[in-house]
PDB file of N, CA and C in Angstrom:
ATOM      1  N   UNK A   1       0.822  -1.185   0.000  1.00  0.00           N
ATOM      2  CA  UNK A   1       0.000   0.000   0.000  1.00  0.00           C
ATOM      3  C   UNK A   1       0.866   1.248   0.000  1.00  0.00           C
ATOM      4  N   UNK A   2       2.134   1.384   0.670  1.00  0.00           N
ATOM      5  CA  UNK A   2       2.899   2.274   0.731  1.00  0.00           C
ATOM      6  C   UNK A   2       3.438   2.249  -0.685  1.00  0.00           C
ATOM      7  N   UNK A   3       3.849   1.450  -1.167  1.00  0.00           N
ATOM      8  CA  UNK A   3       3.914   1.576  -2.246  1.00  0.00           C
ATOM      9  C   UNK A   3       3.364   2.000  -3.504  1.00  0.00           C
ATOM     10  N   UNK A   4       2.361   1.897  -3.772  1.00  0.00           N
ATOM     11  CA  UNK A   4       1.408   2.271  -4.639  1.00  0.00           C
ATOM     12  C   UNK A   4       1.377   4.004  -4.187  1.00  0.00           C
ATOM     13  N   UNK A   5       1.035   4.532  -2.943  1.00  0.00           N
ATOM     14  CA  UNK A   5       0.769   5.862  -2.579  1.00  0.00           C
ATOM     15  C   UNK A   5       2.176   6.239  -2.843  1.00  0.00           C
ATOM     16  N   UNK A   6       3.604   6.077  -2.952  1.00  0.00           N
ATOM     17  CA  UNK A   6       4.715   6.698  -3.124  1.00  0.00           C
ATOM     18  C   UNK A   6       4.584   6.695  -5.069  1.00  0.00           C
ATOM     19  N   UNK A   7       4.553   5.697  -5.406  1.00  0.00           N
ATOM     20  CA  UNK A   7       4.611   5.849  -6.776  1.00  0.00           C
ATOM     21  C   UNK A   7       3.189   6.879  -7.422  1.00  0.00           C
ATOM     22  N   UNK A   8       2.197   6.884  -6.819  1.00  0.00           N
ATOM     23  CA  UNK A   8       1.235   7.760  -7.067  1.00  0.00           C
ATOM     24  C   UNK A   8       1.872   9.380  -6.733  1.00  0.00           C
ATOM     25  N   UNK A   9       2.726   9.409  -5.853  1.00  0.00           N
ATOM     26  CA  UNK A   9       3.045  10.449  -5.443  1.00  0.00           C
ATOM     27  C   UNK A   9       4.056  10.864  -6.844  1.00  0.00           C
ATOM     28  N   UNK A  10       4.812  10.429  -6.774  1.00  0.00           N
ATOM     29  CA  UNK A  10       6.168  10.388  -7.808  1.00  0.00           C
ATOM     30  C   UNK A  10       5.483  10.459  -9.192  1.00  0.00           C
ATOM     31  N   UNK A  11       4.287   9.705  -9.604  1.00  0.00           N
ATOM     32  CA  UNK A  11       4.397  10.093 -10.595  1.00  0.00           C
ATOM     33  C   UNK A  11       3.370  11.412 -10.664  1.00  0.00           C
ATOM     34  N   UNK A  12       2.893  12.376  -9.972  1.00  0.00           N
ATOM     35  CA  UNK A  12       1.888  13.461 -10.103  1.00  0.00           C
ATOM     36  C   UNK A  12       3.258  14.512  -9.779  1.00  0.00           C
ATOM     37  N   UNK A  13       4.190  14.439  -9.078  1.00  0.00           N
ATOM     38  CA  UNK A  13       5.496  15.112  -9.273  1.00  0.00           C
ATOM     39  C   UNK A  13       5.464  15.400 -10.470  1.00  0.00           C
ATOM     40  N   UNK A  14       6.094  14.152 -11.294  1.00  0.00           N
ATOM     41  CA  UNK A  14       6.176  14.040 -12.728  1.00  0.00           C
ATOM     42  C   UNK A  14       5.630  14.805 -13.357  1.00  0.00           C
ATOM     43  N   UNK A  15       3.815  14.478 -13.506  1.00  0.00           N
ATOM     44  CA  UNK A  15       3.032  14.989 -14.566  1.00  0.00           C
ATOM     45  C   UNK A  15       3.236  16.528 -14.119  1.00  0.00           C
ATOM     46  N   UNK A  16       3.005  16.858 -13.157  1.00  0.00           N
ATOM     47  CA  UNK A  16       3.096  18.448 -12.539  1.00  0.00           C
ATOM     48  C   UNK A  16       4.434  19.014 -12.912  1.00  0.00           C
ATOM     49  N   UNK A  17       5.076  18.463 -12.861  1.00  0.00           N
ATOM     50  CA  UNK A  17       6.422  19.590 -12.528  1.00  0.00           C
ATOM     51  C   UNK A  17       7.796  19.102 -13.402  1.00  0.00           C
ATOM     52  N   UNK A  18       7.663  17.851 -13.738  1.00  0.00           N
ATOM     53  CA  UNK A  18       8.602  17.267 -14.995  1.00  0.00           C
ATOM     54  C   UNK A  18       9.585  16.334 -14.513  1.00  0.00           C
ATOM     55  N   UNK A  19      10.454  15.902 -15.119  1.00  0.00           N
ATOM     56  CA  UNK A  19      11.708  14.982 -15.003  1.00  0.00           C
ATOM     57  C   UNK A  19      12.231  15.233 -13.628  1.00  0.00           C
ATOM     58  N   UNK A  20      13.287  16.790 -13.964  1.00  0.00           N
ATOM     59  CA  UNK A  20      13.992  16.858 -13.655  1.00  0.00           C
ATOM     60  C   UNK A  20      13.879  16.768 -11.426  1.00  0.00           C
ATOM     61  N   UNK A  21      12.521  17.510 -11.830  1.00  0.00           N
ATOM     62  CA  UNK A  21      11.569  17.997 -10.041  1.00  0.00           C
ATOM     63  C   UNK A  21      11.811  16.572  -9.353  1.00  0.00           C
ATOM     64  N   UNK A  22      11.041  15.535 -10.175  1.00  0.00           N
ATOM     65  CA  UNK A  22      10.508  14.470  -9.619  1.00  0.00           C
ATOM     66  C   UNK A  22      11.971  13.625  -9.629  1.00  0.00           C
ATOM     67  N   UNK A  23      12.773  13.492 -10.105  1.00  0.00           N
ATOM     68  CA  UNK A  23      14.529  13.009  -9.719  1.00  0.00           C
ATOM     69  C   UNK A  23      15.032  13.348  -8.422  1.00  0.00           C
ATOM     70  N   UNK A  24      14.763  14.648  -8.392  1.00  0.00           N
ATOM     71  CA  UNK A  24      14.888  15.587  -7.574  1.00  0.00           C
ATOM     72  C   UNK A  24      14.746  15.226  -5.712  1.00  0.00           C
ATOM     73  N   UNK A  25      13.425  14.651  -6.106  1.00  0.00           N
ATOM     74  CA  UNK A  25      12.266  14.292  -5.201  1.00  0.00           C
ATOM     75  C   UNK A  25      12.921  12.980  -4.694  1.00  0.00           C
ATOM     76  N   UNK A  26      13.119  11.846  -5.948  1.00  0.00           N
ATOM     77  CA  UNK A  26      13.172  10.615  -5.624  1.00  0.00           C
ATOM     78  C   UNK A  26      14.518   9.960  -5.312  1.00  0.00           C
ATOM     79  N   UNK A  27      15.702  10.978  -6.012  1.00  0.00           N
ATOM     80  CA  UNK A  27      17.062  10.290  -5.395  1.00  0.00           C
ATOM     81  C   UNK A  27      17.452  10.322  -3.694  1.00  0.00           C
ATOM     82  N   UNK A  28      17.043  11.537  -3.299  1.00  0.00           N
ATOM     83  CA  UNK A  28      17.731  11.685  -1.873  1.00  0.00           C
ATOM     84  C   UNK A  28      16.988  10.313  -1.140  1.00  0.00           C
ATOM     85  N   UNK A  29      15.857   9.978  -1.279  1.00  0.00           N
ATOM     86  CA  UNK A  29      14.806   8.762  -0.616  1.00  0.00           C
ATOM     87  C   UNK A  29      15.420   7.455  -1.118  1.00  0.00           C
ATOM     88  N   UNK A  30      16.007   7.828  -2.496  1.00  0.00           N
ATOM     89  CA  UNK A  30      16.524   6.051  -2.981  1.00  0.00           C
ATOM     90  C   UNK A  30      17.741   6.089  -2.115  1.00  0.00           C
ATOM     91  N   UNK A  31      18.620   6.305  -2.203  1.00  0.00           N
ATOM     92  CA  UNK A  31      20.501   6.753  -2.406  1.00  0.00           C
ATOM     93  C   UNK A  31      20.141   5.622  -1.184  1.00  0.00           C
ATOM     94  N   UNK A  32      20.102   6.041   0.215  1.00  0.00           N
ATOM     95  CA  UNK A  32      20.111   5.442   1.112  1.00  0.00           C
ATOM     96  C   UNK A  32      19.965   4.112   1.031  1.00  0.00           C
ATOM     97  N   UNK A  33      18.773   3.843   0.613  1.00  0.00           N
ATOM     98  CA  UNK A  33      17.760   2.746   0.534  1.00  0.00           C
ATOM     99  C   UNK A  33      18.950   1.700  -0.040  1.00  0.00           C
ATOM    100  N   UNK A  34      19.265   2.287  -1.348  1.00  0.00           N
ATOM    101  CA  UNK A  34      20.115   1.226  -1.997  1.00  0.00           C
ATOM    102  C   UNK A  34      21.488   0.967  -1.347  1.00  0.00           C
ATOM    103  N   UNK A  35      22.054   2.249  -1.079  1.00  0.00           N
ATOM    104  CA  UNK A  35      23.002   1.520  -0.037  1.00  0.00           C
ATOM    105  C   UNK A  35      22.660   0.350   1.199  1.00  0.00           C
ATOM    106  N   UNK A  36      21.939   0.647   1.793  1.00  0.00           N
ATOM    107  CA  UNK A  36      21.180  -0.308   2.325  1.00  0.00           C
ATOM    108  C   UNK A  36      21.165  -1.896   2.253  1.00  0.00           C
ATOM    109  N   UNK A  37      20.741  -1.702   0.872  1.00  0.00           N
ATOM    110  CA  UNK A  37      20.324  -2.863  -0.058  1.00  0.00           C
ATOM    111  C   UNK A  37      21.557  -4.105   0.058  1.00  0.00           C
ATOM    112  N   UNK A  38      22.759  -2.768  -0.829  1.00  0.00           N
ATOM    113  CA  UNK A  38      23.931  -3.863  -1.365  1.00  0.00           C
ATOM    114  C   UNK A  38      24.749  -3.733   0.149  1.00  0.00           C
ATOM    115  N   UNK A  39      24.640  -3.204   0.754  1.00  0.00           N
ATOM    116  CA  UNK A  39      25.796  -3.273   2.612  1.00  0.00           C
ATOM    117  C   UNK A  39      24.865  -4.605   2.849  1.00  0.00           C
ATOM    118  N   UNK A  40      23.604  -4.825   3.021  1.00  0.00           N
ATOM    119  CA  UNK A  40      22.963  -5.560   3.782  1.00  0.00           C
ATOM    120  C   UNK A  40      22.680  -6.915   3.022  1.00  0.00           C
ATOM    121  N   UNK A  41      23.226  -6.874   1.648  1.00  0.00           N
ATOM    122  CA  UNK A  41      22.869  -7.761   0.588  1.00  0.00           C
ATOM    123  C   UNK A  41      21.377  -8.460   0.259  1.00  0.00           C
ATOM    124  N   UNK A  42      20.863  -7.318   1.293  1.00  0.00           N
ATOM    125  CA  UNK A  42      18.919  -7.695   0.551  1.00  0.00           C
ATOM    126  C   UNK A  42      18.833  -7.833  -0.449  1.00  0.00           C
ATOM    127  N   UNK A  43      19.681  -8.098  -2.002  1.00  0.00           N
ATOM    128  CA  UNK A  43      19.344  -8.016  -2.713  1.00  0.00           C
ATOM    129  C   UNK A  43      19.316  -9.604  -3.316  1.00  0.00           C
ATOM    130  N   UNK A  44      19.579  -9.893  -2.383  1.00  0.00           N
ATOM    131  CA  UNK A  44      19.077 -11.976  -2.282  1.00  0.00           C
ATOM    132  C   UNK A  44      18.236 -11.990  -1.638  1.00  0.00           C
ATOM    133  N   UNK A  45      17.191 -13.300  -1.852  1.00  0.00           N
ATOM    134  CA  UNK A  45      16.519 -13.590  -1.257  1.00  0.00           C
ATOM    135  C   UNK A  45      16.686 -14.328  -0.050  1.00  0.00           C
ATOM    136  N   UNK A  46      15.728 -14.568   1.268  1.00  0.00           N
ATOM    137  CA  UNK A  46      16.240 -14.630   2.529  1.00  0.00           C
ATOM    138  C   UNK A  46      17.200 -15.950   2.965  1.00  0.00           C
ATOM    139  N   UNK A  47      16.301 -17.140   2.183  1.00  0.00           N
ATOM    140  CA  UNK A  47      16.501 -18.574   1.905  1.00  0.00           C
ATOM    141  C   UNK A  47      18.176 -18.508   2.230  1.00  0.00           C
ATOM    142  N   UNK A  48      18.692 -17.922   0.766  1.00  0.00           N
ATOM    143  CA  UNK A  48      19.830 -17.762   0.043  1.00  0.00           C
ATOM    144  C   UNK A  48      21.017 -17.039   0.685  1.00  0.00           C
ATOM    145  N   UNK A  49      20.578 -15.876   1.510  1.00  0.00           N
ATOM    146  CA  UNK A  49      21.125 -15.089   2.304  1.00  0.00           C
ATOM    147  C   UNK A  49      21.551 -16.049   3.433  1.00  0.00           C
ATOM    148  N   UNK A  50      20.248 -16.368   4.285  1.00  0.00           N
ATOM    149  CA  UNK A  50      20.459 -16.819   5.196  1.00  0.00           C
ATOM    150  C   UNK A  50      21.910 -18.229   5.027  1.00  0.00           C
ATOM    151  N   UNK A  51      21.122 -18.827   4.264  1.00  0.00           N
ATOM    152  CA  UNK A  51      22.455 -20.379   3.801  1.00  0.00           C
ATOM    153  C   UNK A  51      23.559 -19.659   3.571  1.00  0.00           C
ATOM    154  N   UNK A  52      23.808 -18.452   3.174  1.00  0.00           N
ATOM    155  CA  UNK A  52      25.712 -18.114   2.901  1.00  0.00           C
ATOM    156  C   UNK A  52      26.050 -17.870   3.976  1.00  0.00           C
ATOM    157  N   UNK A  53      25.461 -16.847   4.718  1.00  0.00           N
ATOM    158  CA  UNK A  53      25.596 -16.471   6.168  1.00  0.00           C
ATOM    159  C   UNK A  53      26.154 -17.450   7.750  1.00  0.00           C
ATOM    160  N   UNK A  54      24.733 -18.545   7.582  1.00  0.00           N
ATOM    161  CA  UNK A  54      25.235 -19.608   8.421  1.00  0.00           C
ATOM    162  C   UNK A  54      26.228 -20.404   7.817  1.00  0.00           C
ATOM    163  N   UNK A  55      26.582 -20.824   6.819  1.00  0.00           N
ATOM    164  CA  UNK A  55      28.052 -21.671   6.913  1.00  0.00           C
ATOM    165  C   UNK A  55      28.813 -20.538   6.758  1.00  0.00           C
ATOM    166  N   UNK A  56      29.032 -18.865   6.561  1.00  0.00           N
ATOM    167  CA  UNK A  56      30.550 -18.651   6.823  1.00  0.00           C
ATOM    168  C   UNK A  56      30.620 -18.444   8.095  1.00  0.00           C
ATOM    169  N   UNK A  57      29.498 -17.912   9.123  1.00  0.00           N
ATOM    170  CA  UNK A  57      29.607 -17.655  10.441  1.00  0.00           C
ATOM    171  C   UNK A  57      29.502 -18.900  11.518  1.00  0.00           C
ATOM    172  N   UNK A  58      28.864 -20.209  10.874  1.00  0.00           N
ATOM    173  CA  UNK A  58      28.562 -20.821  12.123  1.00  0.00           C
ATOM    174  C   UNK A  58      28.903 -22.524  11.179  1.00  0.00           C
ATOM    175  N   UNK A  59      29.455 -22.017   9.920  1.00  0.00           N
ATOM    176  CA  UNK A  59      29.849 -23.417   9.138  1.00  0.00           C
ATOM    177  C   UNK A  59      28.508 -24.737   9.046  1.00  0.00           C
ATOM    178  N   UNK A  60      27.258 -24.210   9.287  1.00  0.00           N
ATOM    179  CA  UNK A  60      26.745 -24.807   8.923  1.00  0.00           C
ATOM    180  C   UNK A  60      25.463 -24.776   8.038  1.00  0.00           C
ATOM    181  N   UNK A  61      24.898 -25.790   7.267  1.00  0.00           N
ATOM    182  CA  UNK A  61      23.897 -25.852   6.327  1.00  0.00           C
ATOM    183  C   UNK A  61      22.773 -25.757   6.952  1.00  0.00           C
ATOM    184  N   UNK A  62      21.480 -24.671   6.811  1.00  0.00           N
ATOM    185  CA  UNK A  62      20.425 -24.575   6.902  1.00  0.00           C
ATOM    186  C   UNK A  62      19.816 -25.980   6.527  1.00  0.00           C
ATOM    187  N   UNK A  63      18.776 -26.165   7.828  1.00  0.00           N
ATOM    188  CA  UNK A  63      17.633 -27.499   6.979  1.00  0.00           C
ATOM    189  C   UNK A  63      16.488 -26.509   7.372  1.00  0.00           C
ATOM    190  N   UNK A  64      15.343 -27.087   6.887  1.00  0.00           N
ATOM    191  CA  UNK A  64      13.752 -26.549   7.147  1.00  0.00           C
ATOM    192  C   UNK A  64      13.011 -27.923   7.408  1.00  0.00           C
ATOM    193  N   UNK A  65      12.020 -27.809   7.949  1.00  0.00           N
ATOM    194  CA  UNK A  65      11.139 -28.883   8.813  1.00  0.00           C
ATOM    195  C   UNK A  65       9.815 -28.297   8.768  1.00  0.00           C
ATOM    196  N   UNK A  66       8.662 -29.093   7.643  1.00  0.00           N
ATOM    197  CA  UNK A  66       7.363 -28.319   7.941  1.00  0.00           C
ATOM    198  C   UNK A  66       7.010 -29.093   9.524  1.00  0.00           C
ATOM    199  N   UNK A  67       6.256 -27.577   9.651  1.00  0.00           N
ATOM    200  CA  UNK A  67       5.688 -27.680  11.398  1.00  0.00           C
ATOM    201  C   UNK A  67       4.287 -28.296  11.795  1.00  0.00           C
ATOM    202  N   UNK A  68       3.962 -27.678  10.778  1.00  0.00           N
ATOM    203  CA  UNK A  68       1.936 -27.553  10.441  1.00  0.00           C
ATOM    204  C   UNK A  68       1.728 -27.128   9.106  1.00  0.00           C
ATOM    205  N   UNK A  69       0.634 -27.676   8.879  1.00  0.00           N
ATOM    206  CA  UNK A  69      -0.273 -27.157   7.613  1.00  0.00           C
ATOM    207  C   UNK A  69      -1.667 -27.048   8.159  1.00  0.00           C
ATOM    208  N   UNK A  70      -2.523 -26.329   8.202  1.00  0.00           N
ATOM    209  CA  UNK A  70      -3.439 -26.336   8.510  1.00  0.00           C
ATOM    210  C   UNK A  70      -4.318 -25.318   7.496  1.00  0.00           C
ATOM    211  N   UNK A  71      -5.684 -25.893   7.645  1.00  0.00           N
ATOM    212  CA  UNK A  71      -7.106 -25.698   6.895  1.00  0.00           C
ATOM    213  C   UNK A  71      -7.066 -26.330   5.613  1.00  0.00           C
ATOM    214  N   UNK A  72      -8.223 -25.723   4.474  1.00  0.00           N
ATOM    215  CA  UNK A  72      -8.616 -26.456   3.723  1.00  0.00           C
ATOM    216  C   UNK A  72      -7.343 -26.401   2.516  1.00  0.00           C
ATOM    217  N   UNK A  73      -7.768 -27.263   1.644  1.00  0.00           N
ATOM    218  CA  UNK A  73      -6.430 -27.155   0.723  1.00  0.00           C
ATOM    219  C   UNK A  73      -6.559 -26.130  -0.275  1.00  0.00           C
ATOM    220  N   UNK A  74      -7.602 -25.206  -0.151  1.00  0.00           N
ATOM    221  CA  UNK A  74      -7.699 -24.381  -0.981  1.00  0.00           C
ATOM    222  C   UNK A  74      -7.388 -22.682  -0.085  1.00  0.00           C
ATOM    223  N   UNK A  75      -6.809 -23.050   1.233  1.00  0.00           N
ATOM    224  CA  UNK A  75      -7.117 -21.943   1.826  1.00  0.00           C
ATOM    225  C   UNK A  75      -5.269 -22.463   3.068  1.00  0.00           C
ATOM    226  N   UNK A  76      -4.810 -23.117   2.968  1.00  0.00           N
ATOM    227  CA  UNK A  76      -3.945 -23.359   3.835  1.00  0.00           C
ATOM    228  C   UNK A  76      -2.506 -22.539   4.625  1.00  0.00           C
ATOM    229  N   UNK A  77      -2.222 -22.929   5.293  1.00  0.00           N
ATOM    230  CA  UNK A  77      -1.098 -21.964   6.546  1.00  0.00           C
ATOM    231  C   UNK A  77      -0.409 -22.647   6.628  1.00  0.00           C
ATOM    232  N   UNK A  78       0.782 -22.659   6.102  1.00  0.00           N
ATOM    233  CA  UNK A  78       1.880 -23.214   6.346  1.00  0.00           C
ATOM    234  C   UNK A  78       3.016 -22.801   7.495  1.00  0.00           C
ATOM    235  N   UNK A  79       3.695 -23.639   8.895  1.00  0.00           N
ATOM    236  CA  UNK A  79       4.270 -23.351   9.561  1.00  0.00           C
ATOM    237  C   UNK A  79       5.397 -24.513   9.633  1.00  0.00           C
ATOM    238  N   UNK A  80       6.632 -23.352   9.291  1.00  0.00           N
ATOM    239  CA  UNK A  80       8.324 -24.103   8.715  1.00  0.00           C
ATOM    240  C   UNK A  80       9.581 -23.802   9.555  1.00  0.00           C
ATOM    241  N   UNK A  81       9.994 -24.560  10.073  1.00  0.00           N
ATOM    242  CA  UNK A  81      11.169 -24.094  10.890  1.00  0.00           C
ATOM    243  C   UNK A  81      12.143 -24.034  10.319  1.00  0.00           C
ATOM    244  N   UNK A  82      13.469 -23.168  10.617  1.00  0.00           N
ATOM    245  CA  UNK A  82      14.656 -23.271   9.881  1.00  0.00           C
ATOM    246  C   UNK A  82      15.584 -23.895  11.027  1.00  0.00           C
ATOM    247  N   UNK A  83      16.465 -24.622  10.926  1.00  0.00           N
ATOM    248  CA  UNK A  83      17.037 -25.235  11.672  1.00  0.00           C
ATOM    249  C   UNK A  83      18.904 -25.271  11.193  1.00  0.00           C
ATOM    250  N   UNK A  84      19.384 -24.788  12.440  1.00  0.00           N
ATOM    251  CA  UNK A  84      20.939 -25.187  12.537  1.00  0.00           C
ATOM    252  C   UNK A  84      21.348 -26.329  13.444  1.00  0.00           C
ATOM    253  N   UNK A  85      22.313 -27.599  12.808  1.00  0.00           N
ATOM    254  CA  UNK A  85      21.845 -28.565  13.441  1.00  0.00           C
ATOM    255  C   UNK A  85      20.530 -29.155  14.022  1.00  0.00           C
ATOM    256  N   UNK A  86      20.333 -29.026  15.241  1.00  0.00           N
ATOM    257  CA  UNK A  86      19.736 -29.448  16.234  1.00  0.00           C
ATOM    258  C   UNK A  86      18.425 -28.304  16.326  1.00  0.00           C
ATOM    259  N   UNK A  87      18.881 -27.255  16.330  1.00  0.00           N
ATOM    260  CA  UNK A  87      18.900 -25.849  16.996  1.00  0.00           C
ATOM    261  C   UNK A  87      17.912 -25.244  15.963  1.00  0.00           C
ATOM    262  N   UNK A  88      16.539 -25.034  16.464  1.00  0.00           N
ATOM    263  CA  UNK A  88      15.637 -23.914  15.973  1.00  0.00           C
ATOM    264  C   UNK A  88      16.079 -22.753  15.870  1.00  0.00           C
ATOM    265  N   UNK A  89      16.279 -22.186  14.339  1.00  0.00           N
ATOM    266  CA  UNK A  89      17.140 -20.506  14.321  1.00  0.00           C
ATOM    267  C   UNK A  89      15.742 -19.656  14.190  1.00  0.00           C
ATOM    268  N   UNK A  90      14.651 -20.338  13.218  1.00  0.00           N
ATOM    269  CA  UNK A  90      13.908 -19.198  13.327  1.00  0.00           C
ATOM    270  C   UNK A  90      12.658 -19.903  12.311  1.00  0.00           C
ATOM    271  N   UNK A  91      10.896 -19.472  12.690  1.00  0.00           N
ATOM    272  CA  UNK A  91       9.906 -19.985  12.229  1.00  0.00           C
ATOM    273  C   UNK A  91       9.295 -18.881  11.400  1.00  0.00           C
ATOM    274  N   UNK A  92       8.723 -19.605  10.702  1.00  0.00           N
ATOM    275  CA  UNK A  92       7.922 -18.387   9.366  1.00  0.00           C
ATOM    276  C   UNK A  92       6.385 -19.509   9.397  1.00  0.00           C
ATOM    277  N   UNK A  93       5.523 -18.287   8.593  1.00  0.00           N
ATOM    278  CA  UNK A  93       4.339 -19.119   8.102  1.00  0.00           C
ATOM    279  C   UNK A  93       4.064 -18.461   7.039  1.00  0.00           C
ATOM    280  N   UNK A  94       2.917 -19.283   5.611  1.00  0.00           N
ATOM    281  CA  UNK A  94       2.745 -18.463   4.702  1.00  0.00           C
ATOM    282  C   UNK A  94       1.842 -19.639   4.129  1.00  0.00           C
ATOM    283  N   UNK A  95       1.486 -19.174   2.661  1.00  0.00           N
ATOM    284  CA  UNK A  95      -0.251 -19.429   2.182  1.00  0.00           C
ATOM    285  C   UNK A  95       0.801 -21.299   1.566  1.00  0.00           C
ATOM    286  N   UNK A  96       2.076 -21.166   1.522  1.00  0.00           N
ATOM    287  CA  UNK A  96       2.772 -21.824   0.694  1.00  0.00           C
ATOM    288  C   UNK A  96       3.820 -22.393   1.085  1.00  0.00           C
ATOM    289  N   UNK A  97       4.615 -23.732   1.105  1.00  0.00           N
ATOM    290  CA  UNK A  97       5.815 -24.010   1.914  1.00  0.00           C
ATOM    291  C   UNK A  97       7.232 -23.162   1.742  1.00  0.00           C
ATOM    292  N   UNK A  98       7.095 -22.381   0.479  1.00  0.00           N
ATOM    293  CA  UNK A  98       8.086 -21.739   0.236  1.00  0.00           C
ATOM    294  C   UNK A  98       8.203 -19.680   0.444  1.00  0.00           C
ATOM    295  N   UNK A  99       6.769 -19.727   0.648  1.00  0.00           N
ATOM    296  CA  UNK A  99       6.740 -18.557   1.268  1.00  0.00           C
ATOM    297  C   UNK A  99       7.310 -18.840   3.067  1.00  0.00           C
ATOM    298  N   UNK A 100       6.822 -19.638   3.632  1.00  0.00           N
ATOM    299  CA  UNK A 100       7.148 -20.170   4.914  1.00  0.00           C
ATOM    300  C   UNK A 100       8.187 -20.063   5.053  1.00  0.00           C
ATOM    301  N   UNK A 101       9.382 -20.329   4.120  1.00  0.00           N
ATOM    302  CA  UNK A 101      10.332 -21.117   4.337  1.00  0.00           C
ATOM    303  C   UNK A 101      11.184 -19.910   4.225  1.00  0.00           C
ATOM    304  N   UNK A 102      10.830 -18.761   3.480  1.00  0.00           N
ATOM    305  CA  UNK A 102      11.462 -17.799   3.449  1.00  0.00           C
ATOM    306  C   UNK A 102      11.441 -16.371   4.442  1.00  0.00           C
ATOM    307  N   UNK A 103      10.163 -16.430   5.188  1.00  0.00           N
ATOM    308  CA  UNK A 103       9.797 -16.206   6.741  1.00  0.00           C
ATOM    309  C   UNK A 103      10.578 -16.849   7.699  1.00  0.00           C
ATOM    310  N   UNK A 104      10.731 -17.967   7.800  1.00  0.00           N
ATOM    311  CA  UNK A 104      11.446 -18.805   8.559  1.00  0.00           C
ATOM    312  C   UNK A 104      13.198 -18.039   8.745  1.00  0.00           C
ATOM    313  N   UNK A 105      13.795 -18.184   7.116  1.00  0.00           N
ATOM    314  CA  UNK A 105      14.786 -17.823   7.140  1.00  0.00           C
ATOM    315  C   UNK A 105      15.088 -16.257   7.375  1.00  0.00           C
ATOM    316  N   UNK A 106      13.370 -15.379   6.645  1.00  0.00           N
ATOM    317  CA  UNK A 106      13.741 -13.774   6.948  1.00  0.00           C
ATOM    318  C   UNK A 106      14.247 -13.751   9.094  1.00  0.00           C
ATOM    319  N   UNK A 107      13.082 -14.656   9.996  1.00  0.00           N
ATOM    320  CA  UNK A 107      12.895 -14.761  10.631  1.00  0.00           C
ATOM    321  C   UNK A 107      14.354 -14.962  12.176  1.00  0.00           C
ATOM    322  N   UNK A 108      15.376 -15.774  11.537  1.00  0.00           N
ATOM    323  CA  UNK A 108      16.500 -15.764  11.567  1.00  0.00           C
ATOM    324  C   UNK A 108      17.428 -14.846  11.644  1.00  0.00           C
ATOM    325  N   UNK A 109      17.607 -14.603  10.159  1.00  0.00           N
ATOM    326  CA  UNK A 109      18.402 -13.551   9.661  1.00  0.00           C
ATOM    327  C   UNK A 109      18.139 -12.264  11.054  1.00  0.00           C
ATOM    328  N   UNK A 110      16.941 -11.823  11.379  1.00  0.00           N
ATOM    329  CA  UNK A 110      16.833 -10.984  12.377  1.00  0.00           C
ATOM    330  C   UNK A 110      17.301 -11.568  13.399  1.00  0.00           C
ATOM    331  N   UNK A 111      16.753 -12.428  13.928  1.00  0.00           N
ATOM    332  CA  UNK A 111      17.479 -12.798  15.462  1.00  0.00           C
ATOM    333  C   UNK A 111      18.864 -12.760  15.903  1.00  0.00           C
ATOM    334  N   UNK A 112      19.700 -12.932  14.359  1.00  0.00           N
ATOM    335  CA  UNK A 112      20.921 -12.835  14.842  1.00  0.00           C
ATOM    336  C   UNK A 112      21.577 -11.945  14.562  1.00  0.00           C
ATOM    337  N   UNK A 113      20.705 -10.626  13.900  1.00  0.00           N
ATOM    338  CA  UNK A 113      21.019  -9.451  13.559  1.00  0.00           C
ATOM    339  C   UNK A 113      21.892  -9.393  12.093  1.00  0.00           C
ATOM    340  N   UNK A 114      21.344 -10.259  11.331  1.00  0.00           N
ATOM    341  CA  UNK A 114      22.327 -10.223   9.918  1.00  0.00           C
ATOM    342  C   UNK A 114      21.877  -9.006   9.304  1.00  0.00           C
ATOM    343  N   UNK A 115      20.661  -8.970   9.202  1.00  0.00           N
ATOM    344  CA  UNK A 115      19.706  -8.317   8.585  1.00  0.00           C
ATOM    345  C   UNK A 115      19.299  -6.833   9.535  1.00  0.00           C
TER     346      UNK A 115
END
């Protein structure tokens, strides 16, 4: 939703006031952001992040473990653990095992402050 209202914004910049206004407008808000991005390497997905992360810091391979599925199969909740060794790092849920799975790992990534 924020989204849509920023790009609504940006582009009535545009139509109003031209190129150069609405650049104007939108670099000082990006610049950051993207630094951000590539320091923090958000620019992988969490799964992916997370697996480089734990084997260079803790040498080991992410597993996932569905937890639950629950309701109908047209309507379902998926709940996925990410696991180091033994050791629950962090749980996600989502409509899908791979949305889950990437909750799970966003889920992580915070706890141990990668992210």
């Amino acid at each position: 939703m924020q989204a849509s209202a920023f790009e609504a914004v940006l582009g009535a910049i545009y139509l109003d006031q031209g190129l150069e206004v609405a650049r104007q407008f939108l670099l000082p808000r990006l610049d950051p952001l993207a630094h951000t991005i590539i320091t923090k390497r958000l620019f992988k997905d969490n799964k992916s992040l997370f697996q480089e992360l734990a084997q260079a810091h803790e040498g080991i391979t992410p597993s996932y473990r569905l937890v639950s599925q629950e309701g109908p199969s047209h309507n379902r909740e998926f709940t996925v653990e990410v696991m180091l060794g033994d050791r629950v790092a962090g749980r996600g849920q989502g409509r899908n095992k791979q949305t889950a799975e990437q909750e799970a790992a966003r889920g992580a990534l915070v706890s141990r402050g990668w992210i």
